[in-house]
C-alpha atoms as a PDB file:
ATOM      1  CA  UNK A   1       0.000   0.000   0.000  1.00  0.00           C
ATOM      2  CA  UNK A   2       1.187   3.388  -0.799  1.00  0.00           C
ATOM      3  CA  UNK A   3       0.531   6.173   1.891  1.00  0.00           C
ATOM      4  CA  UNK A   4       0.728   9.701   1.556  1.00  0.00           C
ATOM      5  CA  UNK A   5       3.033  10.984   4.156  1.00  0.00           C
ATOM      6  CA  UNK A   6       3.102  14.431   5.756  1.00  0.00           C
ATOM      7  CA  UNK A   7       6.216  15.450   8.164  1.00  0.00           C
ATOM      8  CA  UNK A   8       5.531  19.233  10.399  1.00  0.00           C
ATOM      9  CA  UNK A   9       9.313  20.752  10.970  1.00  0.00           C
ATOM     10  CA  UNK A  10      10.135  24.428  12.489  1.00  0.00           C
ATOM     11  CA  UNK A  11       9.893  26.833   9.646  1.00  0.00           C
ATOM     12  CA  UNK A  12      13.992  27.960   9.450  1.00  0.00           C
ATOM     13  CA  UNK A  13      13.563  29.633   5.846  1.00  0.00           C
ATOM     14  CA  UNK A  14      15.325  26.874   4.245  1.00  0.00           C
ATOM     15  CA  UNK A  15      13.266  25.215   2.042  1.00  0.00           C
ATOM     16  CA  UNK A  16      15.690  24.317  -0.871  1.00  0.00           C
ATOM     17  CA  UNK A  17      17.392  22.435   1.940  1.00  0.00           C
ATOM     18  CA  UNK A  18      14.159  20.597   3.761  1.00  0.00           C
ATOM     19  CA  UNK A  19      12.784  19.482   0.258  1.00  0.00           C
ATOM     20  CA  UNK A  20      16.481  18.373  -0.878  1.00  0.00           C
ATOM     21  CA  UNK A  21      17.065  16.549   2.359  1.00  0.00           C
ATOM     22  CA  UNK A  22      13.617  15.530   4.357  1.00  0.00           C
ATOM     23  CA  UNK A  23      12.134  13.719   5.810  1.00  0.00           C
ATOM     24  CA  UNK A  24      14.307  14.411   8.383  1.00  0.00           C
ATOM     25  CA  UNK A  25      14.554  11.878  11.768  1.00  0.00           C
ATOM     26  CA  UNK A  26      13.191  13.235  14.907  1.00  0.00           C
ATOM     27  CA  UNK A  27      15.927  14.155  17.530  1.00  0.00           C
ATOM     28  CA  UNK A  28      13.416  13.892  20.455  1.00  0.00           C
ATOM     29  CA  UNK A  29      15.348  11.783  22.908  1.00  0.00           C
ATOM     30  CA  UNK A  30      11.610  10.409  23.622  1.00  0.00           C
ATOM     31  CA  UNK A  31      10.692   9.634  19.848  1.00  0.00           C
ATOM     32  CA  UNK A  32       7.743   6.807  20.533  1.00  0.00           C
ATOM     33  CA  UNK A  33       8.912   4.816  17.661  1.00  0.00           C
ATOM     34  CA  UNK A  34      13.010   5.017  18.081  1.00  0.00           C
ATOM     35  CA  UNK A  35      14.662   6.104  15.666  1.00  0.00           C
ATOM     36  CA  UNK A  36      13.446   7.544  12.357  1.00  0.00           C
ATOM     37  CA  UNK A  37      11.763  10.173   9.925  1.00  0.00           C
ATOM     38  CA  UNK A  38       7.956  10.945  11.669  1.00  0.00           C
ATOM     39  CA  UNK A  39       5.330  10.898   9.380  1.00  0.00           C
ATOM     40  CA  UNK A  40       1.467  11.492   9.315  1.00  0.00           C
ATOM     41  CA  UNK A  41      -0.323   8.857   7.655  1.00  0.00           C
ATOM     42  CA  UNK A  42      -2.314  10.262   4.756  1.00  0.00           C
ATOM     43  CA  UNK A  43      -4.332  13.045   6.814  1.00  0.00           C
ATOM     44  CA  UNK A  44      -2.855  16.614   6.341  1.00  0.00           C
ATOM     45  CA  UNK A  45      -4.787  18.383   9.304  1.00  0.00           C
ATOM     46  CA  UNK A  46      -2.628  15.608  11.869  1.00  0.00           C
ATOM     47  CA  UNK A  47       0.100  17.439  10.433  1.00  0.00           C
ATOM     48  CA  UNK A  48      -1.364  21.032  11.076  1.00  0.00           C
ATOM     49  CA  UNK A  49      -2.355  19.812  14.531  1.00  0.00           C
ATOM     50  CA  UNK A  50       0.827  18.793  15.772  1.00  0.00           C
ATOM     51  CA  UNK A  51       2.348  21.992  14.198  1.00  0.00           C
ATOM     52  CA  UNK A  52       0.426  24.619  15.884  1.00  0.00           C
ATOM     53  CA  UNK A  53       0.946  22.406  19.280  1.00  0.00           C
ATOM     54  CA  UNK A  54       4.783  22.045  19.032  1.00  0.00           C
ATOM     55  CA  UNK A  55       5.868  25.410  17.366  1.00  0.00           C
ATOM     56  CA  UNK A  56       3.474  27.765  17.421  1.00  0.00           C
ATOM     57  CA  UNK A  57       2.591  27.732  20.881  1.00  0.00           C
ATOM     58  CA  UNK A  58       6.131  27.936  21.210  1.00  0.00           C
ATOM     59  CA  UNK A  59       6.231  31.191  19.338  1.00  0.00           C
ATOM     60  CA  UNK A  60       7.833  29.517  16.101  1.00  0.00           C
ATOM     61  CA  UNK A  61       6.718  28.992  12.425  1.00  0.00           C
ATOM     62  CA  UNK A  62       5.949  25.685  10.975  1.00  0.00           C
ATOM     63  CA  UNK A  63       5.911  23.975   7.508  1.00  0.00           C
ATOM     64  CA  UNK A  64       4.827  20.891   6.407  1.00  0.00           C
ATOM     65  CA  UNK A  65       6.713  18.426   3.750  1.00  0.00           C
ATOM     66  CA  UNK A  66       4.724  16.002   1.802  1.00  0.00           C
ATOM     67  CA  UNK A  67       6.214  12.780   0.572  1.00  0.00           C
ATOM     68  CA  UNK A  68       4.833   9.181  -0.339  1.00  0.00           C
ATOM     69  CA  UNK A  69       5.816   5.863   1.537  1.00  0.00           C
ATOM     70  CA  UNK A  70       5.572   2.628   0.404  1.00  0.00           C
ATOM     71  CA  UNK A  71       4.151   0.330   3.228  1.00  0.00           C
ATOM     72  CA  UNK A  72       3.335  -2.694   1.712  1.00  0.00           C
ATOM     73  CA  UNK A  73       6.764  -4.716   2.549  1.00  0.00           C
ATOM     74  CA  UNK A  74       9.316  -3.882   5.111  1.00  0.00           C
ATOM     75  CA  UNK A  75       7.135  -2.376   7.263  1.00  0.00           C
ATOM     76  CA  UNK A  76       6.343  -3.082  10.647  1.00  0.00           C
ATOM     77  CA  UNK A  77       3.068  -2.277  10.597  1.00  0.00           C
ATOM     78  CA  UNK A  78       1.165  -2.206  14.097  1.00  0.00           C
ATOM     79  CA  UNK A  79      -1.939  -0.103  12.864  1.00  0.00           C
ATOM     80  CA  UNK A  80      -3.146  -2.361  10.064  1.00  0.00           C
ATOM     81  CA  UNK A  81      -1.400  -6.051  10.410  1.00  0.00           C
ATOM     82  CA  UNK A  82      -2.565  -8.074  13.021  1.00  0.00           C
ATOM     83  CA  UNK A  83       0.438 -10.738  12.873  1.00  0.00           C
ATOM     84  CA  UNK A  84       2.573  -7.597  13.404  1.00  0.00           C
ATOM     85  CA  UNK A  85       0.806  -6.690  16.507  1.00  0.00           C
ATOM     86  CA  UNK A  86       0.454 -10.368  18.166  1.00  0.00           C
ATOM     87  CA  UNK A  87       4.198 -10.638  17.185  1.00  0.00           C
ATOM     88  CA  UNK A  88       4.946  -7.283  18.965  1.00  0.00           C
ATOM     89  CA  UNK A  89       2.930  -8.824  21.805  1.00  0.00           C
ATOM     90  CA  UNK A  90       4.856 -12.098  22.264  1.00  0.00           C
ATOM     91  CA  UNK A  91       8.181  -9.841  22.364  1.00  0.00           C
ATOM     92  CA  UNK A  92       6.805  -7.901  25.298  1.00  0.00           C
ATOM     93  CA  UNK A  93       5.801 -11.263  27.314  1.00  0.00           C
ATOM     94  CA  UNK A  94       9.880 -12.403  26.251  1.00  0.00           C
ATOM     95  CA  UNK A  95      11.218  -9.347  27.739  1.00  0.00           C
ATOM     96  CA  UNK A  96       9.054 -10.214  30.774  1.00  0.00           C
ATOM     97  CA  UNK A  97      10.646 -13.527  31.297  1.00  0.00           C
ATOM     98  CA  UNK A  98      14.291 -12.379  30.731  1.00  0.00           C
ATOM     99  CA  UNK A  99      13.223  -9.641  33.734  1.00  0.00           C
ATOM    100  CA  UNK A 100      13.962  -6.629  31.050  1.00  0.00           C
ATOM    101  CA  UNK A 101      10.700  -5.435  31.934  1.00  0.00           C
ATOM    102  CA  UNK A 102       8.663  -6.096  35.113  1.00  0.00           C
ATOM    103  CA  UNK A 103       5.396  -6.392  33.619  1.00  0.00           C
ATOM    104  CA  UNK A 104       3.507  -5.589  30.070  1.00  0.00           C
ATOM    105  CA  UNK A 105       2.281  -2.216  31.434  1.00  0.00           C
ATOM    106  CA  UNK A 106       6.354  -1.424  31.940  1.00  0.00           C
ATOM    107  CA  UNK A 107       6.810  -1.607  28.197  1.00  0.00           C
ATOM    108  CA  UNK A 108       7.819   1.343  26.102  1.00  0.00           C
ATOM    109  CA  UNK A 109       7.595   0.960  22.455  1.00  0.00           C
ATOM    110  CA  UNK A 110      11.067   2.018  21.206  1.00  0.00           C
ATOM    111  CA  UNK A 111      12.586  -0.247  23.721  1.00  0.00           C
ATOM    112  CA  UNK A 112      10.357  -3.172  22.783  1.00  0.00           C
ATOM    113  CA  UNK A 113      11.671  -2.246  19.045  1.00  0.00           C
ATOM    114  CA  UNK A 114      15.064  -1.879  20.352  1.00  0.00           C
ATOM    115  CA  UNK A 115      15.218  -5.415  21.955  1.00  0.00           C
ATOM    116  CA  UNK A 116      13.924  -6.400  18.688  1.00  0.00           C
ATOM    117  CA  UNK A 117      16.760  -5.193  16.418  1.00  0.00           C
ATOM    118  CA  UNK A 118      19.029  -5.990  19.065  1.00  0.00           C
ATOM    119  CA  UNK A 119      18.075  -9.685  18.812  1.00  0.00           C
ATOM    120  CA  UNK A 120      18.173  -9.671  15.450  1.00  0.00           C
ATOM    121  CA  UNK A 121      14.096  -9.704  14.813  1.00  0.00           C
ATOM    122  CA  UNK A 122      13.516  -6.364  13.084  1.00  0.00           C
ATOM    123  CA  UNK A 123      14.224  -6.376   9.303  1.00  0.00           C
ATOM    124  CA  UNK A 124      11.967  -3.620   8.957  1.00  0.00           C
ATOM    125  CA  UNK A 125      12.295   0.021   6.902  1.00  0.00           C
ATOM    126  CA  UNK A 126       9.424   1.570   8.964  1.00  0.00           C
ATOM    127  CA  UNK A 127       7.026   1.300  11.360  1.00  0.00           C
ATOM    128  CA  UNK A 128       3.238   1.987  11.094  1.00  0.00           C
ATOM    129  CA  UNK A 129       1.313   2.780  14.624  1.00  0.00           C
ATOM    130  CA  UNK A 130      -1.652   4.434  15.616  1.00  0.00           C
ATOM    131  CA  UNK A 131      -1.306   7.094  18.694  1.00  0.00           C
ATOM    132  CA  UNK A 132      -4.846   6.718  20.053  1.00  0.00           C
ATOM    133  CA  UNK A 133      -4.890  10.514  21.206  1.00  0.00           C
ATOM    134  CA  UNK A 134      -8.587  11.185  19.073  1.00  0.00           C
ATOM    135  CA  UNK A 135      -9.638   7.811  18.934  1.00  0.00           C
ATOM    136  CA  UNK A 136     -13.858   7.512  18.612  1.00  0.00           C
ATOM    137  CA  UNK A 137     -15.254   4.751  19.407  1.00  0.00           C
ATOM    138  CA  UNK A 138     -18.763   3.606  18.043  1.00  0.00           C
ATOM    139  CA  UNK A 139     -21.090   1.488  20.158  1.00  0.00           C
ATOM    140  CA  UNK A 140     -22.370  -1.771  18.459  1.00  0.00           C
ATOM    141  CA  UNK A 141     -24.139  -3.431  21.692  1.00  0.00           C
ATOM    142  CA  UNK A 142     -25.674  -2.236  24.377  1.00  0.00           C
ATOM    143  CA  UNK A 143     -25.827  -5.258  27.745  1.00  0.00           C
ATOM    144  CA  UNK A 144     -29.674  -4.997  28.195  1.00  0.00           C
ATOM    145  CA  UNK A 145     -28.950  -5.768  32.295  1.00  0.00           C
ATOM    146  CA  UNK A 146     -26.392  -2.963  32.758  1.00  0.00           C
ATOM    147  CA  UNK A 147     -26.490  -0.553  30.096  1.00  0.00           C
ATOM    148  CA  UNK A 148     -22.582  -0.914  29.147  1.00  0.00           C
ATOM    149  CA  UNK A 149     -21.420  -1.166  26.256  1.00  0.00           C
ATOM    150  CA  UNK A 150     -20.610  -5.130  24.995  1.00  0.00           C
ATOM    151  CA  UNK A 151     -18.753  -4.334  21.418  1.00  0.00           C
ATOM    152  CA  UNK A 152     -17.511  -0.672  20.416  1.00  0.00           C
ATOM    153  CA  UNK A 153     -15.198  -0.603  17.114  1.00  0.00           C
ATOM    154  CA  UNK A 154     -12.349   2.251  17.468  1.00  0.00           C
ATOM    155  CA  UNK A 155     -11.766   4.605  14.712  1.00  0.00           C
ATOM    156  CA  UNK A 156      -9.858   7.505  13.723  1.00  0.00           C
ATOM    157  CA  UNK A 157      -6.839   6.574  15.485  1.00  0.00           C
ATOM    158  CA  UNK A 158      -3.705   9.283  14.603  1.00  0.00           C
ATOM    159  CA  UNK A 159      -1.462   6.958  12.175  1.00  0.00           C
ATOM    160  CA  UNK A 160       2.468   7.845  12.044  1.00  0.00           C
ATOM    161  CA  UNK A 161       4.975   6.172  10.147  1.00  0.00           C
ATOM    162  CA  UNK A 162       8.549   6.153  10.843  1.00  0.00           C
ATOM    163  CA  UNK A 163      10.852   5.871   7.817  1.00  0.00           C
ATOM    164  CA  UNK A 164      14.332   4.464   9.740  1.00  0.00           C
ATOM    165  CA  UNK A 165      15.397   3.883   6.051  1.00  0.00           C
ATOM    166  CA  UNK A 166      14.206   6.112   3.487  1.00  0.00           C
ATOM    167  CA  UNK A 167      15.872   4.082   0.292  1.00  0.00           C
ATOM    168  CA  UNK A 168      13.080   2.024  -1.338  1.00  0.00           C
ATOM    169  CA  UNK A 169      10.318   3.206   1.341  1.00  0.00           C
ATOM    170  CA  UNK A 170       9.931   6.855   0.293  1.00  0.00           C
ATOM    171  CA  UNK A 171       8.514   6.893  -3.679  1.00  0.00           C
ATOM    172  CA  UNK A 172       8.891  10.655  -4.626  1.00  0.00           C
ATOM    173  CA  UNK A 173      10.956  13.690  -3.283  1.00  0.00           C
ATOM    174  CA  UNK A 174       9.981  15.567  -0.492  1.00  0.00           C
ATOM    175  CA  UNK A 175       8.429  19.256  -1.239  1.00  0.00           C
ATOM    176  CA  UNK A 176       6.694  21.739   1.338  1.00  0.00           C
ATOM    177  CA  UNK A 177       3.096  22.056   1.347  1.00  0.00           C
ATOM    178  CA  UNK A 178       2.433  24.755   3.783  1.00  0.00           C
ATOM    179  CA  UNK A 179       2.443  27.367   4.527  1.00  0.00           C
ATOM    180  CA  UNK A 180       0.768  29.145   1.237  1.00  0.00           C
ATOM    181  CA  UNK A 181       3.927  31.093   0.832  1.00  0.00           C
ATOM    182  CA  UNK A 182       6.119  28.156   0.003  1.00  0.00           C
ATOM    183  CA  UNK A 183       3.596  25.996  -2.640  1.00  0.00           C
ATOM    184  CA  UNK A 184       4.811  26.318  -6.149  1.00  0.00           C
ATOM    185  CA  UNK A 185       2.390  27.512  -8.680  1.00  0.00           C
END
């Protein structure tokens, strides 16, 4: 499957630069996902949203890159492949039994990754995961006795991708899609 990809940086007026050179990987000592180039999954106004909370709040410009990302092998995908996310799963209970975690509510998701490539079980060019931060969830069943809900189905989740390799993952070059100023006519 073939995503498009949006990234939100700082505005620095160097656009010949960020659309020669982006993605570029996260230097957040807390990136979620380890390593990588953070992408939004297809919807433009998660990159928007994350702009206006990380720099302009801060005082600071933003622009967003646009790119496309080939997902459909070599990804790690943990929004949309449920082998990846039973497999992801089983690592977690590992870690528990060689005492690298205490329990599965201990686990952080770039160290569960890390483990992973450290034993030699991550072959992967990117990882796909929803954040949950708007999910919705839609109410199938109601229990007639307590007025719960028996089966809900979750949607729009926030989707990122991390590119840790960009060869063969991204498909076209990276060019700045916002703000106005910066689109070529």
């Amino acid at each position: 499957m073939i995503v498009e990809a949006f990234q939100t940086l700082e505005d620095k007026d160097n656009i010949d630069i960020v659309e020669l050179d982006g993605p570029f990987p996260c230097t957040h000592k807390g990136a979620w996902l380890g390593y990588g180039c953070y992408l939004w999954d297809t919807r433009f106004d998660w990159a928007i949203d994350w702009g206006q909370f990380a720099y302009t709040k801060k005082q600071k410009e933003f622009i967003i890159g646009r790119t496309w990302i080939d997902i459909s092998k070599e990804c790690f995908d943990l929004m949309g492949n449920v082998q990846h996310q039973f497999d992801f799963q089983e690592i977690i209970k590992v870690m528990i039994e060689s005492k690298k975690i205490k329990k599965e509510e201990d686990a952080i998701v770039a160290n569960v990754i890390e483990f992973m490539k450290t034993k030699g079980l991550f072959p992967f060019k990117s990882i796909r995961a929803a954040d949950m931060r708007n999910v919705k969830k839609y109410y199938f069943r109601i229990d007639s006795n307590t007025g719960k809900p028996k089966e809900y189905m979750m949607i729009n989740q926030r989707v990122q991708i991390c590119v840790i390799k960009k060869k063969d993952v991204l498909l076209r070059s990276f060019e700045v899609v916002y703000p106005e100023k910066y689109k070529v006519i």
